[in-house]
C-alpha atoms as a PDB file:
ATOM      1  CA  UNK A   1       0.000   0.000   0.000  1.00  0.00           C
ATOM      2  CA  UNK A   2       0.796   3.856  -0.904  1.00  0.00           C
ATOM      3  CA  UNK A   3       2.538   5.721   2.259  1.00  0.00           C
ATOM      4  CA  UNK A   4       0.027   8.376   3.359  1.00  0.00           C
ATOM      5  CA  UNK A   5       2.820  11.127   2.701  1.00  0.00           C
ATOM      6  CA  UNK A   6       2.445   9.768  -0.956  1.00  0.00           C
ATOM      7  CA  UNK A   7      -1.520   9.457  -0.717  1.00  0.00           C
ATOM      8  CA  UNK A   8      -1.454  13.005  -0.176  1.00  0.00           C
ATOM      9  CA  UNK A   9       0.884  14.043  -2.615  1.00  0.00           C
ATOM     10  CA  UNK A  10      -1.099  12.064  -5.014  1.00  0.00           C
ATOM     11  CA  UNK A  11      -4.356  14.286  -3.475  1.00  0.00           C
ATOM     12  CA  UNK A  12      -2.298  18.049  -4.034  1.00  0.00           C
ATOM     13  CA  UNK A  13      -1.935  16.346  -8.045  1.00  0.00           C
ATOM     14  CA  UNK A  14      -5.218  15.932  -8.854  1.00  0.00           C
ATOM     15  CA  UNK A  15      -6.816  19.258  -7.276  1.00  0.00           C
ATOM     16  CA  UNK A  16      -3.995  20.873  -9.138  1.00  0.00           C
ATOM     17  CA  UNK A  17      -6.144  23.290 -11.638  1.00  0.00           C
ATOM     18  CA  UNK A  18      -9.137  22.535 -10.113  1.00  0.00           C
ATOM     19  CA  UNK A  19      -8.969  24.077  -6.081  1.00  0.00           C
ATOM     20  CA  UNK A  20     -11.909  26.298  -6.992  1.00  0.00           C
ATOM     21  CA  UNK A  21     -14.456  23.641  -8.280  1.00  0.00           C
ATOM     22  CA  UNK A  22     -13.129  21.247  -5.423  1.00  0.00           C
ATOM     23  CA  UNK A  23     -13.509  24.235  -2.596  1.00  0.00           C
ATOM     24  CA  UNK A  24     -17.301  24.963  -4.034  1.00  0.00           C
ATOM     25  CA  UNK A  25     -18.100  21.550  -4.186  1.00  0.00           C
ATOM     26  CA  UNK A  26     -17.780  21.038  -0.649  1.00  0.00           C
ATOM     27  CA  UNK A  27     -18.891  24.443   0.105  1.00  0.00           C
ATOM     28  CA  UNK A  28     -22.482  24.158  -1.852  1.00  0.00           C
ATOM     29  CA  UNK A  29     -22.623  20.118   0.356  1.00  0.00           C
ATOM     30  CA  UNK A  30     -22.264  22.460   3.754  1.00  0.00           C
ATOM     31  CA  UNK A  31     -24.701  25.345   3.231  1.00  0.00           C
ATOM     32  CA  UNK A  32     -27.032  22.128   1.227  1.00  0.00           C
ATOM     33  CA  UNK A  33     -26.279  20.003   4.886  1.00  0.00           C
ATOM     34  CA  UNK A  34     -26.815  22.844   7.491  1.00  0.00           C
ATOM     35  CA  UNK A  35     -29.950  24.549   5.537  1.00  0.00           C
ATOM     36  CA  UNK A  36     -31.228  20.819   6.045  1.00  0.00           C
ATOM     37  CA  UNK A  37     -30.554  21.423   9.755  1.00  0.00           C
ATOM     38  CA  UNK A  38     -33.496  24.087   9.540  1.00  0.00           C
ATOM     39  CA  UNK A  39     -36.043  21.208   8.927  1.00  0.00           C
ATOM     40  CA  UNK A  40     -35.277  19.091  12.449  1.00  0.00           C
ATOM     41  CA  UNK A  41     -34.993  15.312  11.863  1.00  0.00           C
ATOM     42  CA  UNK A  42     -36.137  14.889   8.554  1.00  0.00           C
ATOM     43  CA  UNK A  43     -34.469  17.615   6.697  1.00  0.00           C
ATOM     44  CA  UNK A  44     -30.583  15.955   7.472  1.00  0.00           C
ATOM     45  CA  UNK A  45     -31.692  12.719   7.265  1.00  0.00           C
ATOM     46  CA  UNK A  46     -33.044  13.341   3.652  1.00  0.00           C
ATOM     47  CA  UNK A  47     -30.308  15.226   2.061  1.00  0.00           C
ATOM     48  CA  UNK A  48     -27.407  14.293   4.269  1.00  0.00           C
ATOM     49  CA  UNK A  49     -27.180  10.738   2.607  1.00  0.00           C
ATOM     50  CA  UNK A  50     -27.294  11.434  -1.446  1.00  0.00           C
ATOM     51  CA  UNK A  51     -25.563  14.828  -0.633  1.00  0.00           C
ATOM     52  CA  UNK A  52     -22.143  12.897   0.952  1.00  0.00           C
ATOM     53  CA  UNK A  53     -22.779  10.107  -1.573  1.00  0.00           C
ATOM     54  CA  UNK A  54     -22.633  12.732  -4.279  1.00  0.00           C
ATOM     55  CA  UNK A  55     -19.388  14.453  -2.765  1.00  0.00           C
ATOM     56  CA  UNK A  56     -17.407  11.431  -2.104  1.00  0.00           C
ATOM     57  CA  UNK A  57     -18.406  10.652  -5.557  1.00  0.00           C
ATOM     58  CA  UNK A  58     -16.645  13.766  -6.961  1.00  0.00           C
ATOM     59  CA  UNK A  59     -13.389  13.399  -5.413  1.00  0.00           C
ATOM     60  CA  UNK A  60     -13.472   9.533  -5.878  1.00  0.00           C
ATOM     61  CA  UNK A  61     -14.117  10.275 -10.036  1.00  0.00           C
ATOM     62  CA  UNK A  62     -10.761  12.509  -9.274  1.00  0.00           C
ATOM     63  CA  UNK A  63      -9.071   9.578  -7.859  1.00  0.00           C
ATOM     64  CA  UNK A  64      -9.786   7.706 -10.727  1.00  0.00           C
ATOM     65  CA  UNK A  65      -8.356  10.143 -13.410  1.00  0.00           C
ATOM     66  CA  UNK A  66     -11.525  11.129 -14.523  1.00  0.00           C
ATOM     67  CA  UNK A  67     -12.993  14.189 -15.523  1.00  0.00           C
ATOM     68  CA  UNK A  68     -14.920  16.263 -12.707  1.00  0.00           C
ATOM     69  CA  UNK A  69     -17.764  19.044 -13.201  1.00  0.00           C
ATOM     70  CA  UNK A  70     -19.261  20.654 -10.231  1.00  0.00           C
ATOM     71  CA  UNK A  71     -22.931  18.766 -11.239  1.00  0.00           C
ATOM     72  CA  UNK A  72     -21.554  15.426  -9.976  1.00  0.00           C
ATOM     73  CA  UNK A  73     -22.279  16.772  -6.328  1.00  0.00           C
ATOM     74  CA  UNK A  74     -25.812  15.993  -7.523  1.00  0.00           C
ATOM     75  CA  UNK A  75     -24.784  12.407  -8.842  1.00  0.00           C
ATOM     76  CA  UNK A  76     -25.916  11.272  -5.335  1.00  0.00           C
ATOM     77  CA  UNK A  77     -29.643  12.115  -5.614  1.00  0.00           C
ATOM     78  CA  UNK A  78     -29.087   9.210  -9.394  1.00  0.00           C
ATOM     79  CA  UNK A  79     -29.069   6.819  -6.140  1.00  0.00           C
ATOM     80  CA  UNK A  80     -31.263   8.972  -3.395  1.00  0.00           C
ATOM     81  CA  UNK A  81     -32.451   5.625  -1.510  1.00  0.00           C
ATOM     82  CA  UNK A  82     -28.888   3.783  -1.226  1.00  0.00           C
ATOM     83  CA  UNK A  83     -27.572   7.258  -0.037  1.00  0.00           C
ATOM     84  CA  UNK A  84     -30.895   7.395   2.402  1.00  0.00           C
ATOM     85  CA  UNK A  85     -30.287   4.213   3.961  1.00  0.00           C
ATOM     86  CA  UNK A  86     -26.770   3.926   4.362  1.00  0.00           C
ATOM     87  CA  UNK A  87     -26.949   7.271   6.371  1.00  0.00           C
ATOM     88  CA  UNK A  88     -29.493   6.196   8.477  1.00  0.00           C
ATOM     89  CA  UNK A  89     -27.559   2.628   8.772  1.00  0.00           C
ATOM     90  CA  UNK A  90     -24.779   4.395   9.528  1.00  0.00           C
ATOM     91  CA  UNK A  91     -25.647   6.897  12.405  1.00  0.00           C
ATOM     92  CA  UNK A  92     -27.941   3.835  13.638  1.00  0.00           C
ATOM     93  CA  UNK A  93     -24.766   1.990  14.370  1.00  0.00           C
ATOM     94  CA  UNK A  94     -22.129   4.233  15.475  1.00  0.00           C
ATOM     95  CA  UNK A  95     -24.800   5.433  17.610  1.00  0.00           C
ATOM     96  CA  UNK A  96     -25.365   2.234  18.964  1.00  0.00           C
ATOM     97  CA  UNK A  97     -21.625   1.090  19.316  1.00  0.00           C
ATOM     98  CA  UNK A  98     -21.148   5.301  21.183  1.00  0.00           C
ATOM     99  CA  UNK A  99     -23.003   4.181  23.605  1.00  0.00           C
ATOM    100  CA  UNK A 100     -20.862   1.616  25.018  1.00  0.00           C
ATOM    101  CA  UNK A 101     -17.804   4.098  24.974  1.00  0.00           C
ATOM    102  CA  UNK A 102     -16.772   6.633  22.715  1.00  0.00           C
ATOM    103  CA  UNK A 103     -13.718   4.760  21.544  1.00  0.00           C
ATOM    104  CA  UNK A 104     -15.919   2.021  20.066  1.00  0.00           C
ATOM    105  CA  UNK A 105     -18.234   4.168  18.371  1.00  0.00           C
ATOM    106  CA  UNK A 106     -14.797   6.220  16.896  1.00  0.00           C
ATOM    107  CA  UNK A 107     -13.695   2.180  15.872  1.00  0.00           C
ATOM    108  CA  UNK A 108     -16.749   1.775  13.849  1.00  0.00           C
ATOM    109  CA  UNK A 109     -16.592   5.388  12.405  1.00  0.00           C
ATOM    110  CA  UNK A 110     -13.169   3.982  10.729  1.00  0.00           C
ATOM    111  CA  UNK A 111     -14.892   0.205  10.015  1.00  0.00           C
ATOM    112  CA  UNK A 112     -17.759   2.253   8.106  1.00  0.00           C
ATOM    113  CA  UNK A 113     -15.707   5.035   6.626  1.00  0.00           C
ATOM    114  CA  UNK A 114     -15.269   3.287   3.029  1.00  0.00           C
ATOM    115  CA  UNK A 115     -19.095   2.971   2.781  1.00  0.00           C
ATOM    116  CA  UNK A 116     -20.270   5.482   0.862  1.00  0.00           C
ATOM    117  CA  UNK A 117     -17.264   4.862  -1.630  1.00  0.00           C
ATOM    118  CA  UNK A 118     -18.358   0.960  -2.093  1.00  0.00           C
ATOM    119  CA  UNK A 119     -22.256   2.297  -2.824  1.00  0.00           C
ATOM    120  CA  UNK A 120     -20.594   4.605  -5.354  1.00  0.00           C
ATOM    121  CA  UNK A 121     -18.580   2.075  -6.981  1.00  0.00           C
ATOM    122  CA  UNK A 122     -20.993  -0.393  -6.894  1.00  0.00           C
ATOM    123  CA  UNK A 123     -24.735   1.116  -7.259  1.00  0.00           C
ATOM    124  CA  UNK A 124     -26.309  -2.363  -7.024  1.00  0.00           C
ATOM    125  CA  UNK A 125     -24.920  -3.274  -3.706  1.00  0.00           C
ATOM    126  CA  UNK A 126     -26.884  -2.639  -0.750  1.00  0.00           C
ATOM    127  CA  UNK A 127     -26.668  -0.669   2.558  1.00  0.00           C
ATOM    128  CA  UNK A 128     -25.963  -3.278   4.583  1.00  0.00           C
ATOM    129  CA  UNK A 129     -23.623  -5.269   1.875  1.00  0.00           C
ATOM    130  CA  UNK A 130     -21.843  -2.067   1.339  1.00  0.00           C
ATOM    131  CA  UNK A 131     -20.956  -1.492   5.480  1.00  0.00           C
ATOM    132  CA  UNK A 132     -20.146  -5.340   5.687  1.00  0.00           C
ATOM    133  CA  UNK A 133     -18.004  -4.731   2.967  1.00  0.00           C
ATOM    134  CA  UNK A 134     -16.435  -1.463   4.229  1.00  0.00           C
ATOM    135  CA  UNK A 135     -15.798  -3.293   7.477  1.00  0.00           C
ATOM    136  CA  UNK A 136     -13.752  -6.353   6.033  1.00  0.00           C
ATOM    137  CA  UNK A 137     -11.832  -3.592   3.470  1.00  0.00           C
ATOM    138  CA  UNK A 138     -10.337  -1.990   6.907  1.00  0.00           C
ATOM    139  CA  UNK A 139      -9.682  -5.067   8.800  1.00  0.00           C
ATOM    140  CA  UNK A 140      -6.059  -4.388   9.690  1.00  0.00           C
ATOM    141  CA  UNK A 141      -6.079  -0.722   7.633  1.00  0.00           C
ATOM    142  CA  UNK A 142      -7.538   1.605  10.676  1.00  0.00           C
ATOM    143  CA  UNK A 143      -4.705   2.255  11.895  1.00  0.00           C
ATOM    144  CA  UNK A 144      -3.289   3.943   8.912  1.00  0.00           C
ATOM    145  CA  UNK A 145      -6.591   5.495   8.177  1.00  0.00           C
ATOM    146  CA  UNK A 146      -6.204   7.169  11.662  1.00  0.00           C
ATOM    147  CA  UNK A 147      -2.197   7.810  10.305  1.00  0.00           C
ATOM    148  CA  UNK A 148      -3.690   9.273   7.452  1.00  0.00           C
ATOM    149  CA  UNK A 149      -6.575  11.210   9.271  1.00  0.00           C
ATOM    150  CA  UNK A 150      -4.249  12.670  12.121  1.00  0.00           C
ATOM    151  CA  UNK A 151      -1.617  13.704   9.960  1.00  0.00           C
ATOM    152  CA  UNK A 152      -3.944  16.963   8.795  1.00  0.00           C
ATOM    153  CA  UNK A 153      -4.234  18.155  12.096  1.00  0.00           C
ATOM    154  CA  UNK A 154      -0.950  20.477  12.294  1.00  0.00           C
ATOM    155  CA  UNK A 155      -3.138  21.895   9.028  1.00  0.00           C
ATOM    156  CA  UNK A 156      -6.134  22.360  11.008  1.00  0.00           C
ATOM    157  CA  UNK A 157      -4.385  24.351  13.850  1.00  0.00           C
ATOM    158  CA  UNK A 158      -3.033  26.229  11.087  1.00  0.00           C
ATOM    159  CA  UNK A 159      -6.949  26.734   9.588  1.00  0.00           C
ATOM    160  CA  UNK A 160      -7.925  27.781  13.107  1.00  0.00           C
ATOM    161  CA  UNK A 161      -5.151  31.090  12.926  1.00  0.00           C
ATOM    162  CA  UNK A 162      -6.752  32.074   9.998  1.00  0.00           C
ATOM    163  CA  UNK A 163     -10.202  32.154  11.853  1.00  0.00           C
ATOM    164  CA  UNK A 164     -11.517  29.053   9.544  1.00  0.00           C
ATOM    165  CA  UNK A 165     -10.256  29.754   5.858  1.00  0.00           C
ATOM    166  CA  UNK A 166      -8.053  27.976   5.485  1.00  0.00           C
ATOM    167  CA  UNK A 167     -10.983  24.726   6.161  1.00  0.00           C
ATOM    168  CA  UNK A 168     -11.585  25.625   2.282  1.00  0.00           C
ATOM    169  CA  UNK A 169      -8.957  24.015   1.256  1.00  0.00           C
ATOM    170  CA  UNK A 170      -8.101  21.840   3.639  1.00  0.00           C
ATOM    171  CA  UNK A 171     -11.491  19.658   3.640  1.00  0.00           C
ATOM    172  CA  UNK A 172     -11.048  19.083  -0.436  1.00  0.00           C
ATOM    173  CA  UNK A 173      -7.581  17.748   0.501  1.00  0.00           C
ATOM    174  CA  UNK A 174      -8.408  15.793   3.151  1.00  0.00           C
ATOM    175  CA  UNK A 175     -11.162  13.699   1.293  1.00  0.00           C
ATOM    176  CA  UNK A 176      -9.297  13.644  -2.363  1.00  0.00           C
ATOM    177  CA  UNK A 177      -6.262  12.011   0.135  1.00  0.00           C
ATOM    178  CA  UNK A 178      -9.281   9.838   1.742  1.00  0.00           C
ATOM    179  CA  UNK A 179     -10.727   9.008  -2.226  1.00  0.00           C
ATOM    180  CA  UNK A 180      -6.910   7.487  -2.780  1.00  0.00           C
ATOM    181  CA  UNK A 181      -6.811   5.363   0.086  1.00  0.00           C
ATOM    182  CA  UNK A 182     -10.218   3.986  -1.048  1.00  0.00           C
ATOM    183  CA  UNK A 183      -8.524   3.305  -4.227  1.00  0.00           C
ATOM    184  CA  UNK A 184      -5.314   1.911  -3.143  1.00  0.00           C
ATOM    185  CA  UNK A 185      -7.251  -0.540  -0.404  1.00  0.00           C
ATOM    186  CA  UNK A 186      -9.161  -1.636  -2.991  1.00  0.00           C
ATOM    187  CA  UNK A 187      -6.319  -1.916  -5.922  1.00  0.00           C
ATOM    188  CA  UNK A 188      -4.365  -4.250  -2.667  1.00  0.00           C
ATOM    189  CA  UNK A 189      -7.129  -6.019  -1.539  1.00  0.00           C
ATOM    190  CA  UNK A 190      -7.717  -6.782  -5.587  1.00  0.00           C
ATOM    191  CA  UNK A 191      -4.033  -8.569  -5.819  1.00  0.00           C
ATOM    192  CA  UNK A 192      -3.762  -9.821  -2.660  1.00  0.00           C
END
């Protein structure tokens, strides 16, 4: 597997050109995600799923060499009910396993994380196939998930001195570098 130095170097490459596309894309998912928080309970529930299933889509088409437009933040809503479910899967378990301590519930977070990517790749796979799936994919690869997710957090501090900014770039990097470790656990998992 790719180093997660090199997983984000690989990231930097394929937003090069395209940092303003990438920083609206996930801008347009937040104001679509908290607008939803107006309407309580239903509102997130209902556009959270296809909305993250449409934005992981977009950077995971980047991963993949292909070519982006700001529309495929939409691409989600192509597969509203598999985003729908798997978001309501999701926070039903992570839920669940929080309760017993956080660190469980943060253990599952990681299990899950590759979720949304499998429904994407795969839009005849179910909810449930896609988290069983998700959780044997990171059997043994949490740990450098976590590598991978704690090493932007000198670049978060940094985000913080610039009273939040600098999040505009950072969260596009942070999931295109998340997007190639999807692809490079899968590409392993493939030859192994």
């Amino acid at each position: 597997m790719k180093k997660n130095r090199e997983l984000r170097a690989l990231a930097r490459t394929q937003l090069k050109g395209s940092w303003l596309e990438a920083i609206g894309v996930c801008l347009v998912y937040y104001v679509a995600v908290i607008a939803a928080n107006i309407v309580p309970g239903i509102g997130p529930l209902i556009i959270s799923g296809p909305l993250t299933l449409g934005l992981l889509g977009y950077f995971h088409l980047k991963a993949k060499g292909g070519n982006t437009l700001f529309e495929n933040l939409f691409d989600g809503f192509k597969q509203f009910s598999s985003g729908l479910v798997l978001n309501l899967l999701l926070f039903v378990f992570i839920f669940l396993w929080s309760l017993l301590l956080f660190i469980p519930g943060i253990i599952k977070c990681f299990s899950y994380s590759m979720s949304f990517f499998i429904v994407r790749d795969n839009p005849e796979i179910g909810a449930m196939a896609a988290i069983t799936k998700s959780r044997k994919m990171m059997k043994g690869h949490k740990g450098k998930l976590f590598g991978l997710c704690f090493s932007f957090i000198g670049w978060g501090f940094l985000c913080i001195l610039t009273f939040g900014i600098g999040f505009l770039w950072l969260y596009p990097y942070m999931i295109s570098s998340l997007a190639n470790f999807y692809e490079d656990l899968k590409e392993n998992q493939t030859t192994e």
